[in-house]
N, C-alpha and C. Protein backbone atom coordinates (compact mmCIF):
# COMPACT_ATOMS: atom_id res chain seq x y z
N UNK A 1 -5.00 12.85 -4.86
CA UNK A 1 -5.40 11.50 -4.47
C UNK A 1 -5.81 11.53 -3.00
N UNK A 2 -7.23 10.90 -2.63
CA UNK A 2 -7.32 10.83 -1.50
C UNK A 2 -6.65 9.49 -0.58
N UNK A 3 -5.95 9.67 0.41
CA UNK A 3 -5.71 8.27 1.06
C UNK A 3 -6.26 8.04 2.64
N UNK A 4 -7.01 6.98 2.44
CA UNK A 4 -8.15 6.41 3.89
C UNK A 4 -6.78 5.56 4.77
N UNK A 5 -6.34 5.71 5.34
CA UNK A 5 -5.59 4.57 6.52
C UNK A 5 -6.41 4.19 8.04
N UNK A 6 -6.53 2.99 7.59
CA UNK A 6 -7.17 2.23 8.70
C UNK A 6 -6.12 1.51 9.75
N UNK A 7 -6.01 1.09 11.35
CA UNK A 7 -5.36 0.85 11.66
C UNK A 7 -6.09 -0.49 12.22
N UNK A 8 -5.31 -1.67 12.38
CA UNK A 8 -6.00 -2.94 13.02
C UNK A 8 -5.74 -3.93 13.78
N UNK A 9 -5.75 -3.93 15.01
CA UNK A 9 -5.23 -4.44 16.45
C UNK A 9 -4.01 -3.25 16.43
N UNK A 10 -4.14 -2.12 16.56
CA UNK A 10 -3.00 -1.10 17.18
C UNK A 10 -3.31 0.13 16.58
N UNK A 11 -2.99 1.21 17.47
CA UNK A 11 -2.96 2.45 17.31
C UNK A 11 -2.44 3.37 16.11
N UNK A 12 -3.23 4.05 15.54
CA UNK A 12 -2.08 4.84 14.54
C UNK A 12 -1.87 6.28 15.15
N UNK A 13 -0.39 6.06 15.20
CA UNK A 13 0.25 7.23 15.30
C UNK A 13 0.57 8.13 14.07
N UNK A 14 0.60 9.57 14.38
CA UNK A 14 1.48 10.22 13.42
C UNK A 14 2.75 10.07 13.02
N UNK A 15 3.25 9.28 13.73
CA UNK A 15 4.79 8.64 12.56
C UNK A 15 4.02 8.15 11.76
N UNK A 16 2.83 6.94 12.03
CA UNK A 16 2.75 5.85 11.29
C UNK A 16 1.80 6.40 10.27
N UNK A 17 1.15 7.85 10.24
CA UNK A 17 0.16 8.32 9.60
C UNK A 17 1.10 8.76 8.67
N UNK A 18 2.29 9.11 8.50
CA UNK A 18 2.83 10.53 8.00
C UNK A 18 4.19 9.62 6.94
N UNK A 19 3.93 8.15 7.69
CA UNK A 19 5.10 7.20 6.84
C UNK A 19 4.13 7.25 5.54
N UNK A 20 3.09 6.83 5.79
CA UNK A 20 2.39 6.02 4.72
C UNK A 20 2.06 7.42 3.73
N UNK A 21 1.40 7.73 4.27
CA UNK A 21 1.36 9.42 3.28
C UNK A 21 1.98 9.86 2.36
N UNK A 22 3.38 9.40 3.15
CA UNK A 22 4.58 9.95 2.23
C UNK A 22 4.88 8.51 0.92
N UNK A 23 4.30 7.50 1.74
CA UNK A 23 5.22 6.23 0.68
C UNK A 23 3.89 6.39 -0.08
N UNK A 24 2.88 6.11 0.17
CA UNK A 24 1.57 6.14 -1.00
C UNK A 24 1.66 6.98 -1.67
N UNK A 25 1.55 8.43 -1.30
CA UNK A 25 1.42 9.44 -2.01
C UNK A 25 2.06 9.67 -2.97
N UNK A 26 3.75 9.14 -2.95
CA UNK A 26 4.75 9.49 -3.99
C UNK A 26 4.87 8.69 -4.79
N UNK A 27 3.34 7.80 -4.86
CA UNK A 27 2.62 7.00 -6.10
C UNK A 27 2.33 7.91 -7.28
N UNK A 28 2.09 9.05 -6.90
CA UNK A 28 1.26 9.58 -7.67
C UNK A 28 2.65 10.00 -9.02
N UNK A 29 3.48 10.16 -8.34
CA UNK A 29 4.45 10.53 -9.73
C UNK A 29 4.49 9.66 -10.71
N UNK A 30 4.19 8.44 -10.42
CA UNK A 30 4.31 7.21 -11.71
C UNK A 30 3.19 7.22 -12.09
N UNK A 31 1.78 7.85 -11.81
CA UNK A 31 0.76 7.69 -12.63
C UNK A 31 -0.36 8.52 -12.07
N UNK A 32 -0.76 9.91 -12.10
CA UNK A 32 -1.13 11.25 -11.74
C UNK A 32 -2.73 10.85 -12.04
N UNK A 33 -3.64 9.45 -12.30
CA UNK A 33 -4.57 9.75 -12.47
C UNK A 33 -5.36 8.35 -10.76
N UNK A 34 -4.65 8.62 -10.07
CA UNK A 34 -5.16 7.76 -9.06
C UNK A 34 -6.23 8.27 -8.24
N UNK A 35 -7.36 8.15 -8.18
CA UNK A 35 -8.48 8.26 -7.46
C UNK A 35 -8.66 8.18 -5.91
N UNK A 36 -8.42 6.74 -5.55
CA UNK A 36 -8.24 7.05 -3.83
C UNK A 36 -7.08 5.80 -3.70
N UNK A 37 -6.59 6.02 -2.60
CA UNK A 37 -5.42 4.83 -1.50
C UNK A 37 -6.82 4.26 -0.89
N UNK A 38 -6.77 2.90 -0.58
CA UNK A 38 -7.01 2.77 1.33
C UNK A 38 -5.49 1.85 1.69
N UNK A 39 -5.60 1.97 2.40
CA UNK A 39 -4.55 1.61 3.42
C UNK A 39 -5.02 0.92 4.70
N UNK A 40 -4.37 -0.04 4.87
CA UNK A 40 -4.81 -1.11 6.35
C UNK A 40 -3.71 -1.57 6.56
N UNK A 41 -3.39 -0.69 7.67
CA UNK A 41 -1.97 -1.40 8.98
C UNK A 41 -2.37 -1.41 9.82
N UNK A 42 -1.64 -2.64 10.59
CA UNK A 42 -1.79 -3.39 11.28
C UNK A 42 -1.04 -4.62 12.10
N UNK A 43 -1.70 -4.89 13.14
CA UNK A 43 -1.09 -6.73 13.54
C UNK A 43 -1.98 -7.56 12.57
N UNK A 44 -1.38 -8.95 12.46
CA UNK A 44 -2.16 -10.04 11.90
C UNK A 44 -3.37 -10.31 13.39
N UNK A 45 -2.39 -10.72 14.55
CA UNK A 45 -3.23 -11.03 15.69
C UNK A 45 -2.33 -10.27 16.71
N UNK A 46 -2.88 -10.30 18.06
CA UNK A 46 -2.33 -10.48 19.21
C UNK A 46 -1.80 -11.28 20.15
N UNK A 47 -1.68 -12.55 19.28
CA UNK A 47 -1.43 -13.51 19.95
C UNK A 47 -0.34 -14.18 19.52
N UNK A 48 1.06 -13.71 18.85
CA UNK A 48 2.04 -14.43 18.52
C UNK A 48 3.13 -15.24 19.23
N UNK A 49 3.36 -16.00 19.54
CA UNK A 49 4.12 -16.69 20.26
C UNK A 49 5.64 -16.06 20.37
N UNK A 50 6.40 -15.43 18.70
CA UNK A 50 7.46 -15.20 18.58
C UNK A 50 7.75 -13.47 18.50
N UNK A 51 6.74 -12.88 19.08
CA UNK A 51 6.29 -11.76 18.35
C UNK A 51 5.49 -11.21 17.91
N UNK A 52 5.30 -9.88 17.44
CA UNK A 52 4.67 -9.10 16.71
C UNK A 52 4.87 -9.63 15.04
N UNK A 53 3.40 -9.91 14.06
CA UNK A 53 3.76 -9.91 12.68
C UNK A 53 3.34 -8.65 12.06
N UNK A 54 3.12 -7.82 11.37
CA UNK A 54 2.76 -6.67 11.15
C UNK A 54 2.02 -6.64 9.51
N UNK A 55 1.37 -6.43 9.49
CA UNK A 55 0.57 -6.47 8.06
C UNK A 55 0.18 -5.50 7.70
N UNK A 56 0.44 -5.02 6.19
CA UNK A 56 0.41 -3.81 5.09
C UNK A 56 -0.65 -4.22 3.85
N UNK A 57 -1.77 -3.28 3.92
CA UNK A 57 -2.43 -3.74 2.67
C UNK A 57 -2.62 -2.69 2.05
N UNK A 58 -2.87 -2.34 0.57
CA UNK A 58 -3.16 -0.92 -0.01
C UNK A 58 -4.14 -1.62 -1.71
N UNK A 59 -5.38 -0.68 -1.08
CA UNK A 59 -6.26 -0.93 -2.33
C UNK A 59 -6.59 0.53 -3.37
N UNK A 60 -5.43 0.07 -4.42
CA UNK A 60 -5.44 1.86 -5.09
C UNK A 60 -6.41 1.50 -6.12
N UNK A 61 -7.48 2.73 -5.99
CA UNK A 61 -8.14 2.69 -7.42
C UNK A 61 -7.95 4.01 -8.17
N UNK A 62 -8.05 3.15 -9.55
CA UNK A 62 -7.32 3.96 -10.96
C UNK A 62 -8.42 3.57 -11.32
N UNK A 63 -8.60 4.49 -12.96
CA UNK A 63 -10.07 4.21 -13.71
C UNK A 63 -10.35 2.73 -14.24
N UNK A 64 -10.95 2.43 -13.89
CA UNK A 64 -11.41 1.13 -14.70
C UNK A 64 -11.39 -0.20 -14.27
N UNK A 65 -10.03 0.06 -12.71
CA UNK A 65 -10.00 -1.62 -11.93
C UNK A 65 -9.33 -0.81 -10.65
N UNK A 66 -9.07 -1.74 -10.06
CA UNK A 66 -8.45 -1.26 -8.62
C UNK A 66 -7.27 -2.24 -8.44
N UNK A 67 -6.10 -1.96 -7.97
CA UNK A 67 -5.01 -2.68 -7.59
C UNK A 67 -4.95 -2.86 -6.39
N UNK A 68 -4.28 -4.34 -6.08
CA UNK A 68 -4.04 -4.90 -4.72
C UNK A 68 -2.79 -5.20 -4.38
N UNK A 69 -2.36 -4.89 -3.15
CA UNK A 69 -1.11 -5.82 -2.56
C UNK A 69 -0.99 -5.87 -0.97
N UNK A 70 -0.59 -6.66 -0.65
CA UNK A 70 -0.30 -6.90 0.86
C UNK A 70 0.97 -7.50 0.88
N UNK A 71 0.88 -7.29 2.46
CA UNK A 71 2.37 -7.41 2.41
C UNK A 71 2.23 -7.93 4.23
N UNK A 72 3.18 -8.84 5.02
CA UNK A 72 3.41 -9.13 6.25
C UNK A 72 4.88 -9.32 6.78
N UNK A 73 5.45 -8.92 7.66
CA UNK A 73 6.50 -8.62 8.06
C UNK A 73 6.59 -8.44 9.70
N UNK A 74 7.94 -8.83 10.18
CA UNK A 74 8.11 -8.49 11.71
C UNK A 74 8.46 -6.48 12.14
N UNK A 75 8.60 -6.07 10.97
CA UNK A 75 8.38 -4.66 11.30
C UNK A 75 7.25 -4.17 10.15
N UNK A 76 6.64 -3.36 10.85
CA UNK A 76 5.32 -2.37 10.12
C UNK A 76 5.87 -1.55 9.18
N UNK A 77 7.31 -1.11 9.32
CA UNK A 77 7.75 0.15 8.07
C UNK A 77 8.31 -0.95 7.01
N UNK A 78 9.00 -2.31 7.64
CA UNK A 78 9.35 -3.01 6.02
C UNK A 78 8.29 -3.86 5.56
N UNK A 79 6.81 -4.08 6.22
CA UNK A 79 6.13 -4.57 5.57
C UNK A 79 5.12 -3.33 4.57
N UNK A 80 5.35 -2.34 5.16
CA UNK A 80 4.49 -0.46 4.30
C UNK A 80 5.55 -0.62 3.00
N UNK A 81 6.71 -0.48 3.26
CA UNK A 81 7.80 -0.52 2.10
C UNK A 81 7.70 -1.53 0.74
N UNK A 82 7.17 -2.29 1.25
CA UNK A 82 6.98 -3.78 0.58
C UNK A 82 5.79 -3.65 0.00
N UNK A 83 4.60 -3.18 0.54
CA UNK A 83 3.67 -3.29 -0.05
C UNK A 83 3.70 -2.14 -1.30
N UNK A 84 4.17 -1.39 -0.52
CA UNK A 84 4.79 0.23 -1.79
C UNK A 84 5.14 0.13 -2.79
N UNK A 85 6.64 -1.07 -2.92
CA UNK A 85 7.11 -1.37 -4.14
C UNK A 85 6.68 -2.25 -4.93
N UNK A 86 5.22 -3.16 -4.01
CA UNK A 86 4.25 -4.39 -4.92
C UNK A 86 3.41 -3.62 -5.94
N UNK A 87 2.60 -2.47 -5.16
CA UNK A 87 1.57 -1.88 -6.19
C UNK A 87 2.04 -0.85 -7.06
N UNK A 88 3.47 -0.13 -6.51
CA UNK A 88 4.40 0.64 -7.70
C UNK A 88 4.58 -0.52 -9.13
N UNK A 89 5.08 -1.44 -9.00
CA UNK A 89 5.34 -2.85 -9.73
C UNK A 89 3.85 -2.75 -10.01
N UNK A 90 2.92 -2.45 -9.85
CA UNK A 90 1.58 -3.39 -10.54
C UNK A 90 1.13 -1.75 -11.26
N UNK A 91 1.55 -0.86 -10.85
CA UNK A 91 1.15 0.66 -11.43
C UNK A 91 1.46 0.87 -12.70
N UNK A 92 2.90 0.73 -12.49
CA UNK A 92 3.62 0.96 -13.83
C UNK A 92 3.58 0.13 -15.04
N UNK A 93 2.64 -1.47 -14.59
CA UNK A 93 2.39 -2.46 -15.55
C UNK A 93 1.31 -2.06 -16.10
N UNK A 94 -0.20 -1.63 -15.44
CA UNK A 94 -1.32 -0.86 -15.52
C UNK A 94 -1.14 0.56 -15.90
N UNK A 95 -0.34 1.51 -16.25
CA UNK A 95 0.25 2.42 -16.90
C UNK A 95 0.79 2.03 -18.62
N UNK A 96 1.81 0.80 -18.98
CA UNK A 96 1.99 0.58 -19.59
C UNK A 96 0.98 -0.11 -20.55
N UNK A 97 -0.12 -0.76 -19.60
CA UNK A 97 -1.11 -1.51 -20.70
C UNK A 97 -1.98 -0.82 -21.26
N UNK A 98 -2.61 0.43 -20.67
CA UNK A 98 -2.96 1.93 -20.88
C UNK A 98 -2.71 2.64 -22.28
N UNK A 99 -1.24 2.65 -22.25
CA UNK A 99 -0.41 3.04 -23.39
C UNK A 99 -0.81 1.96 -24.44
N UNK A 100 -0.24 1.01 -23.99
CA UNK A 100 -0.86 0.14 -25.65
C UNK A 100 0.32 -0.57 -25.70
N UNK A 101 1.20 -0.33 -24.60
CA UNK A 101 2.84 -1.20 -25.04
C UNK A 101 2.98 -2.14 -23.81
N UNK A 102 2.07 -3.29 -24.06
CA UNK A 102 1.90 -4.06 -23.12
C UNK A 102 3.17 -5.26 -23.56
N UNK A 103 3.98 -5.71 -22.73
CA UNK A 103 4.99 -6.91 -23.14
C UNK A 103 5.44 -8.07 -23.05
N UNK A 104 5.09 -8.93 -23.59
CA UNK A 104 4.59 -10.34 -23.03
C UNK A 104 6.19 -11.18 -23.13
């Protein structure tokens, strides 16, 4: 699987390269036919009154549609985490409908 990470209002570091790598990538065990990640971390703005908000987006495409999730948070690793376990949750539903044992 290839994964694109974009960074937006802030720098990416290799922590922050090497978090996501690891949390996207170990997508691939729940469903081995994923095509590409993108990835967009980031600030919302620079201008928060209370703070930093930090925003996680990941657009995985699989054959036939592409999955979305985002995610916003006052730290960048629990909003990456969050978005991780949104499109894991939307993988394994898109895995199952695949199969034919979709469950209403």
């Amino acid at each position: 699987m290839k994964i694109d990470i974009k960074g937006t209002n802030m720098e990416l570091t290799e922590a922050i390269k090497d978090y996501v790598n690891e949390k996207i990538g170990g997508l691939e065990r729940f469903f081995d036919n994923i095509i590409e990640a993108r990835v967009d971390v980031g600030k919302t703005s620079n201008h928060h009154q209370k703070g930093d908000v930090f925003r996680a987006e990941v657009n995985l495409q699989v054959p036939n549609t592409i999955l979305r999730a985002e995610a916003e948070r006052e730290d960048l690793y629990m909003a990456i985490n969050e978005v991780k376990d949104e499109i894991q949750r939307q993988l394994k539903k898109y895995k199952e409908k695949m199969r034919g044992n979709v469950k209403f």
